[in-house]
PDB file of N, CA and C in Angstrom:
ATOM      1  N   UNK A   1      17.774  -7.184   2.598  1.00  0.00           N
ATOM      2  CA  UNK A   1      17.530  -8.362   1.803  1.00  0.00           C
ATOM      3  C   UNK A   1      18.218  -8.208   0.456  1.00  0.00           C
ATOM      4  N   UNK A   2      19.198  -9.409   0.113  1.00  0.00           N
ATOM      5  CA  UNK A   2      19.446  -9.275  -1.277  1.00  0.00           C
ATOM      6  C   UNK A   2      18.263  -8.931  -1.938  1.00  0.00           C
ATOM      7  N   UNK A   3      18.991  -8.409  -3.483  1.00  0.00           N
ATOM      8  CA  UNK A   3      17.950  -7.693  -4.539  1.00  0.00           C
ATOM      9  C   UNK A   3      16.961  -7.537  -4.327  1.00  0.00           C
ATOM     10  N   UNK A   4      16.759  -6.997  -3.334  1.00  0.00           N
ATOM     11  CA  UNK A   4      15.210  -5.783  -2.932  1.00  0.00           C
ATOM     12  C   UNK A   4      15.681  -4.374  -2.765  1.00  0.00           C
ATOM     13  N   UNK A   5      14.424  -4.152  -3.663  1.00  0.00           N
ATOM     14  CA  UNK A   5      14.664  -2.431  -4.186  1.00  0.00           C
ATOM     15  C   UNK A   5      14.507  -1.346  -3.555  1.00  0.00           C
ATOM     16  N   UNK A   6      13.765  -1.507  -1.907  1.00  0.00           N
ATOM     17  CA  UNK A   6      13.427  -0.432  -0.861  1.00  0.00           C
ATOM     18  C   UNK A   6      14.326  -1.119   0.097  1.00  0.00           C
ATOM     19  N   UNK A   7      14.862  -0.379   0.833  1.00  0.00           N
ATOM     20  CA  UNK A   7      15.486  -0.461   1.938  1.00  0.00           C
ATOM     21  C   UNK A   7      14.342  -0.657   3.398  1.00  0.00           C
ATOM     22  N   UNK A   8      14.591  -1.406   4.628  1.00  0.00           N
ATOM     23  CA  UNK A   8      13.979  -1.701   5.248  1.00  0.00           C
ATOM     24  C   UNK A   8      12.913  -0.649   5.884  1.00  0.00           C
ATOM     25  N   UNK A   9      13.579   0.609   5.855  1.00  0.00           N
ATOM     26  CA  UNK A   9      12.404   1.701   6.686  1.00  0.00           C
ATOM     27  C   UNK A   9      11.622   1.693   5.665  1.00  0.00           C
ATOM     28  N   UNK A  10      11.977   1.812   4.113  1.00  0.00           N
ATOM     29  CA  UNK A  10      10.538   2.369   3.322  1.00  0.00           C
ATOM     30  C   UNK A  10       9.647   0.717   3.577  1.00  0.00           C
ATOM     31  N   UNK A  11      10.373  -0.234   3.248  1.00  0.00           N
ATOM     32  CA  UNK A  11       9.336  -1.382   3.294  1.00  0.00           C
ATOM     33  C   UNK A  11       8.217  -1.976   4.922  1.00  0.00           C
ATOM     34  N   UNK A  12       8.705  -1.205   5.559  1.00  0.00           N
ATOM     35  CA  UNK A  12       8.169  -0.526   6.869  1.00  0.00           C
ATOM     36  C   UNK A  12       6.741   0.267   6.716  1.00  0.00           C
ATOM     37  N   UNK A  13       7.385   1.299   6.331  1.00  0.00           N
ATOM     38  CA  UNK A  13       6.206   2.432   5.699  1.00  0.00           C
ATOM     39  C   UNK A  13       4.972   1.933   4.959  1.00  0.00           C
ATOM     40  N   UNK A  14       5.740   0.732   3.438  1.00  0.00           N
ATOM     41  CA  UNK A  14       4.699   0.435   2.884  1.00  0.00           C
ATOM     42  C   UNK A  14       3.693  -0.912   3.345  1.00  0.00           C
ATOM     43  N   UNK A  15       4.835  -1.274   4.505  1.00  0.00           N
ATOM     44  CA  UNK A  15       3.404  -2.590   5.599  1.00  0.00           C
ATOM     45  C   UNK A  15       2.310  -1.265   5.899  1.00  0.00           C
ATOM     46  N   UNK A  16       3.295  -0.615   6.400  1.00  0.00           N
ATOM     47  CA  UNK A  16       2.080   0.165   7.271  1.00  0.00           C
ATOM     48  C   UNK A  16       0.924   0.878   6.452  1.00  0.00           C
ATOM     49  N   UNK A  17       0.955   1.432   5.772  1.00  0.00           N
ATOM     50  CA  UNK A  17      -0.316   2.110   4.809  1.00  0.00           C
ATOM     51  C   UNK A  17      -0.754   1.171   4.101  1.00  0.00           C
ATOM     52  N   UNK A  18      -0.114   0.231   3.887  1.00  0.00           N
ATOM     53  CA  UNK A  18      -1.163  -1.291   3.211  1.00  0.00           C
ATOM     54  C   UNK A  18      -2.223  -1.567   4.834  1.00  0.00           C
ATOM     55  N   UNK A  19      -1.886  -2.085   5.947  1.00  0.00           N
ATOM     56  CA  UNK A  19      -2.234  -2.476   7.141  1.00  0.00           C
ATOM     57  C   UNK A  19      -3.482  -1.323   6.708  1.00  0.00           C
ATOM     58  N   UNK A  20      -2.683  -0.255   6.998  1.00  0.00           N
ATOM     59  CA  UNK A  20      -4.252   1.342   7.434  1.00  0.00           C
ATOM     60  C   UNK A  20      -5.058   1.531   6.248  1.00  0.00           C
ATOM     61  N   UNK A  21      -4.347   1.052   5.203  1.00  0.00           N
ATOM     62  CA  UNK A  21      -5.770   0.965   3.917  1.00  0.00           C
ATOM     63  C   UNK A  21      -6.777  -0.588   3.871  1.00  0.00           C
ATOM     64  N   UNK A  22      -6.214  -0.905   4.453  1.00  0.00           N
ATOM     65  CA  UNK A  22      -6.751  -2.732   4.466  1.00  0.00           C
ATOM     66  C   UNK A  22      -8.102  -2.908   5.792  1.00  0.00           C
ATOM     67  N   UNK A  23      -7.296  -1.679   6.816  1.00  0.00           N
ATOM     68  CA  UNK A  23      -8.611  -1.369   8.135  1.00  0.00           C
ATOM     69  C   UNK A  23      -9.596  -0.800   7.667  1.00  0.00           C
ATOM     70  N   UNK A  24      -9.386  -0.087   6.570  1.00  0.00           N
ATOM     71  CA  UNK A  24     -10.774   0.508   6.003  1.00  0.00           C
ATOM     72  C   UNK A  24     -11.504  -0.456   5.094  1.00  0.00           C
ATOM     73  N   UNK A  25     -11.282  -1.706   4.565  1.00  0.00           N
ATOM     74  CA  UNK A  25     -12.254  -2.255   3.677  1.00  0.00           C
ATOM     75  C   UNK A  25     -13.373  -2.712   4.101  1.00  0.00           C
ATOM     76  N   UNK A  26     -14.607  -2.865   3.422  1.00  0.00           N
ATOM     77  CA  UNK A  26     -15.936  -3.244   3.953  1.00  0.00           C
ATOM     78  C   UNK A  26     -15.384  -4.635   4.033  1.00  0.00           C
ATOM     79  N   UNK A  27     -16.121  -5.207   5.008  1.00  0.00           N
ATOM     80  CA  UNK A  27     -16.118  -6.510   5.001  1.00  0.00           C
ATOM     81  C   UNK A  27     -16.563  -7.603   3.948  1.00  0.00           C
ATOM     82  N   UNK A  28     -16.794  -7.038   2.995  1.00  0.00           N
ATOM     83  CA  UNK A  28     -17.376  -7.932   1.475  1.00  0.00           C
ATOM     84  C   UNK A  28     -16.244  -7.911   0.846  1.00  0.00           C
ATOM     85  N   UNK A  29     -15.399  -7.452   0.988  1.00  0.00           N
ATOM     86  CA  UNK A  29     -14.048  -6.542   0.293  1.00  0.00           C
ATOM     87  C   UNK A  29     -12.677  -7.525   0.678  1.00  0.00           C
ATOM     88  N   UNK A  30     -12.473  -8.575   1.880  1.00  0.00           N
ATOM     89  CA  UNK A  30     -11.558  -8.506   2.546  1.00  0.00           C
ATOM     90  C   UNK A  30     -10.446 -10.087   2.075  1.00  0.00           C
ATOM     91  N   UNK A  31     -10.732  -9.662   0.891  1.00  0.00           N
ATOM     92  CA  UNK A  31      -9.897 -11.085   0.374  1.00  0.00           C
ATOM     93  C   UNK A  31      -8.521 -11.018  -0.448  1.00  0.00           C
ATOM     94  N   UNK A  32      -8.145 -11.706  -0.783  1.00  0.00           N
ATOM     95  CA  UNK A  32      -6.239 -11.223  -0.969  1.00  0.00           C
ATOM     96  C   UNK A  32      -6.464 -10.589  -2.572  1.00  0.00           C
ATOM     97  N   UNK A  33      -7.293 -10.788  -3.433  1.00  0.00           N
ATOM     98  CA  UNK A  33      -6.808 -10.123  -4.311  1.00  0.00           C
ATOM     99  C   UNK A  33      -7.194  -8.100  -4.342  1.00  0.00           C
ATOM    100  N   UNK A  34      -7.911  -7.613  -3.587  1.00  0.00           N
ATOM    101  CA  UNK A  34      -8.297  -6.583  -2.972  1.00  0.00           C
ATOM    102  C   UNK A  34      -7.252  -6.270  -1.971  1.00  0.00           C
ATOM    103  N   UNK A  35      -6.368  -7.328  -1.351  1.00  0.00           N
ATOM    104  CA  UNK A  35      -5.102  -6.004  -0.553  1.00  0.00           C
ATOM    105  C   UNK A  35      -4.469  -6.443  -1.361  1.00  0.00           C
ATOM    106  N   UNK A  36      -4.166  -7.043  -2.967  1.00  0.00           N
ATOM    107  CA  UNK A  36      -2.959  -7.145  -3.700  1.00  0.00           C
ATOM    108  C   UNK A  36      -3.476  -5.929  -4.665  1.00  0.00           C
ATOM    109  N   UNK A  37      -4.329  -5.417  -4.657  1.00  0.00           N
ATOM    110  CA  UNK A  37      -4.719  -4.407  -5.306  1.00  0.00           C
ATOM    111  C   UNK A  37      -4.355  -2.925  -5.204  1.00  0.00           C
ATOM    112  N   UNK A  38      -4.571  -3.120  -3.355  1.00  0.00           N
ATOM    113  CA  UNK A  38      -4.040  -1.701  -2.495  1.00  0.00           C
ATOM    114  C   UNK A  38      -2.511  -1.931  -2.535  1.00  0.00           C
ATOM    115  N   UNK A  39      -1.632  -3.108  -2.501  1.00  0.00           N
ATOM    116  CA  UNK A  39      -0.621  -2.894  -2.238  1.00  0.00           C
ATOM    117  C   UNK A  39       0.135  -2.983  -3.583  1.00  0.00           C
ATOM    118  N   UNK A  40      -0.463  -2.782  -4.633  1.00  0.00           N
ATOM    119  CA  UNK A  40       0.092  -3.161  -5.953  1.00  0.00           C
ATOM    120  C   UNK A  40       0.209  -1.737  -6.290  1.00  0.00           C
ATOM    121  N   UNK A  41      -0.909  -0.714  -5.792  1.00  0.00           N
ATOM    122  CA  UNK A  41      -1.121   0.852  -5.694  1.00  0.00           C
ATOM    123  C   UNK A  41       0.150   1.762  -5.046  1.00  0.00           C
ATOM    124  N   UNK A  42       0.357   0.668  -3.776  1.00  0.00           N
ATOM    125  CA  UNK A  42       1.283   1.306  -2.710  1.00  0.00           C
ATOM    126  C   UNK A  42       3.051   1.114  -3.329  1.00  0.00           C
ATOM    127  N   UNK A  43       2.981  -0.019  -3.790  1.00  0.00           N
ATOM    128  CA  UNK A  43       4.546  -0.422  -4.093  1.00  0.00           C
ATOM    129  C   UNK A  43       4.502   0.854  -5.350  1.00  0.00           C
ATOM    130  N   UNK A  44       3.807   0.615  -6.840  1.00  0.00           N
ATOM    131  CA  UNK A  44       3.687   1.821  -7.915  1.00  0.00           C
ATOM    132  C   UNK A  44       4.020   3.278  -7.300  1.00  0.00           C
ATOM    133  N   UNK A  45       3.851   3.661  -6.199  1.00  0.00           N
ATOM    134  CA  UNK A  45       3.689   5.131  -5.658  1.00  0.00           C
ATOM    135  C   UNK A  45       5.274   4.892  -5.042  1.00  0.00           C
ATOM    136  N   UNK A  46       5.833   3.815  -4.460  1.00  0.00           N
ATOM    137  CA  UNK A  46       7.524   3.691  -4.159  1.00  0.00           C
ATOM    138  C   UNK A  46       8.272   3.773  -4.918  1.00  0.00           C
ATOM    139  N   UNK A  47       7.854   3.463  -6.248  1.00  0.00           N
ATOM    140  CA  UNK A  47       8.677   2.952  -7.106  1.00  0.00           C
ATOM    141  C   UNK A  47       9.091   4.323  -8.151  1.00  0.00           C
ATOM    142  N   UNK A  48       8.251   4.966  -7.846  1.00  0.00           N
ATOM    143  CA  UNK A  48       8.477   6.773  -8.580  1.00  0.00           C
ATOM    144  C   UNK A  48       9.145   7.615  -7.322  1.00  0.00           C
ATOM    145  N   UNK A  49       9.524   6.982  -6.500  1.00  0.00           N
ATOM    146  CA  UNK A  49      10.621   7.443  -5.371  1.00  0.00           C
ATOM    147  C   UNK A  49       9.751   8.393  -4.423  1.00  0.00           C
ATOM    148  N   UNK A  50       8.221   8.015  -4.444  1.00  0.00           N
ATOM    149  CA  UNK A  50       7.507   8.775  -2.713  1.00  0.00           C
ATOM    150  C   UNK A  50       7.333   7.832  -2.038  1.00  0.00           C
ATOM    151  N   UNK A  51       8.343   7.637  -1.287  1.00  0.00           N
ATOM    152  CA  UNK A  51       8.688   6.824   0.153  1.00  0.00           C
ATOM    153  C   UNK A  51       7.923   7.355   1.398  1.00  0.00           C
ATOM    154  N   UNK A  52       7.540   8.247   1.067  1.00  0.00           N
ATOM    155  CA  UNK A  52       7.137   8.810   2.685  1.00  0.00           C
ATOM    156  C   UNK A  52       5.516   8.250   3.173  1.00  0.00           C
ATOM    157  N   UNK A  53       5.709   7.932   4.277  1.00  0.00           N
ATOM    158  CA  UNK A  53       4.541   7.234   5.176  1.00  0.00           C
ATOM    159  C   UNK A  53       3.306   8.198   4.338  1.00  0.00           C
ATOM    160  N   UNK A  54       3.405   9.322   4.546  1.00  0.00           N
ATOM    161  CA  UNK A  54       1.898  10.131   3.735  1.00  0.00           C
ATOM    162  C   UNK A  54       1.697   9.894   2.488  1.00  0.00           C
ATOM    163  N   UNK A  55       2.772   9.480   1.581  1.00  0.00           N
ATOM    164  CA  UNK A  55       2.586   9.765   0.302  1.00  0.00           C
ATOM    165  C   UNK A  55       1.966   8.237  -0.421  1.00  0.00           C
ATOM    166  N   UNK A  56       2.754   7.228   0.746  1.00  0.00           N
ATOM    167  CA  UNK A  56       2.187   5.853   0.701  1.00  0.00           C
ATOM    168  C   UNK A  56       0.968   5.225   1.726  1.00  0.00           C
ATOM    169  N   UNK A  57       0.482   6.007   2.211  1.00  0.00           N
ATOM    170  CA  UNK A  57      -1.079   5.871   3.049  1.00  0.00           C
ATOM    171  C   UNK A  57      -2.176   6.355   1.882  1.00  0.00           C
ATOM    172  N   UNK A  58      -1.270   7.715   1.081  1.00  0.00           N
ATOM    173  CA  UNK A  58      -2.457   8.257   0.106  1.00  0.00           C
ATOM    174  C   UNK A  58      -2.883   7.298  -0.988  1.00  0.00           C
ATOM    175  N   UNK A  59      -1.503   6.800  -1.321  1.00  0.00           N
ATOM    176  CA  UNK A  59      -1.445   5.719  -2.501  1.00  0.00           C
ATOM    177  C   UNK A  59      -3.039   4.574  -2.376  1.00  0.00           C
ATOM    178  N   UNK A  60      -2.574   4.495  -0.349  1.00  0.00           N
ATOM    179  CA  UNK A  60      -3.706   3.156  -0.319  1.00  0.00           C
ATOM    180  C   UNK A  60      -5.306   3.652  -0.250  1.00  0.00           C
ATOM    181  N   UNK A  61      -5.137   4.635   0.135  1.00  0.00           N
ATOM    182  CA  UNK A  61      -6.638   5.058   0.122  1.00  0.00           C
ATOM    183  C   UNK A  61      -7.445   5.577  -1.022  1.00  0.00           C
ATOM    184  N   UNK A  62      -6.375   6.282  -2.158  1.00  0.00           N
ATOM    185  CA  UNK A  62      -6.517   6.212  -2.920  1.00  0.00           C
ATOM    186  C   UNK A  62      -7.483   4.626  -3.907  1.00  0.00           C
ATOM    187  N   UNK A  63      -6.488   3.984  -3.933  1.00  0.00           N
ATOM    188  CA  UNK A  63      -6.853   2.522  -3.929  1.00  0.00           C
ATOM    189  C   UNK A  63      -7.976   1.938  -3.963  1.00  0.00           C
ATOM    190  N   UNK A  64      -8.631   2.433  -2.546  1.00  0.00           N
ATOM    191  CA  UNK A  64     -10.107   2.001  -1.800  1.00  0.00           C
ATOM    192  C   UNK A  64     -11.101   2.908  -2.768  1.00  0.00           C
ATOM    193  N   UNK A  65     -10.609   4.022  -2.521  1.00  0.00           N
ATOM    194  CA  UNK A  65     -11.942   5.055  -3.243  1.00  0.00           C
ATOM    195  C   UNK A  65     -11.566   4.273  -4.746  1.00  0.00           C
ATOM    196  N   UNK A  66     -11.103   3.420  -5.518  1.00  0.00           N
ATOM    197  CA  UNK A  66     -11.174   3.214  -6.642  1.00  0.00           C
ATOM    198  C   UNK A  66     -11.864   1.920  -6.959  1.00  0.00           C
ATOM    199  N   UNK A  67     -11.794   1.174  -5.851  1.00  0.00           N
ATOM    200  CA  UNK A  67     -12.768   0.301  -5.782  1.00  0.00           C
ATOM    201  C   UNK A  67     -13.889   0.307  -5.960  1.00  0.00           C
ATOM    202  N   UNK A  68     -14.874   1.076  -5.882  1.00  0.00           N
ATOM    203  CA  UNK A  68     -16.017   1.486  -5.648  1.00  0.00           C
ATOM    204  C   UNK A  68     -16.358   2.053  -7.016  1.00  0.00           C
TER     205      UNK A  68
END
């Protein structure tokens, strides 16, 4: 995609650990500004160049435990 800053595998990666942090929310939890929260966590953790599926799953779970 013009001027987008991850290339398609990392933006891959970061669906996916948004998706697996988003399966964990309580159901009181499950409204868009709560996965713009996890994924606002997840993109911040790309953007300091840890691309990797683990480093951006931690980002999201991270996330969750901060909710609380």
């Amino acid at each position: 995609m013009p001027g987008c800053e991850f290339d398609e595998e990392t933006i891959i990666r970061m669906e996916e650990a948004l998706r697996f942090a988003c399966q964990h929310l309580p159901p009181g939890r499950r409204d868009h500004e709560t996965r713009r929260f996890i994924a606002e966590r997840i993109l911040a953790c790309a953007r300091k160049g840890q691309v990797g599926l683990r480093e951006l799953t931690n980002a999201g779970v991270q996330a969750l435990k901060d909710l609380h």
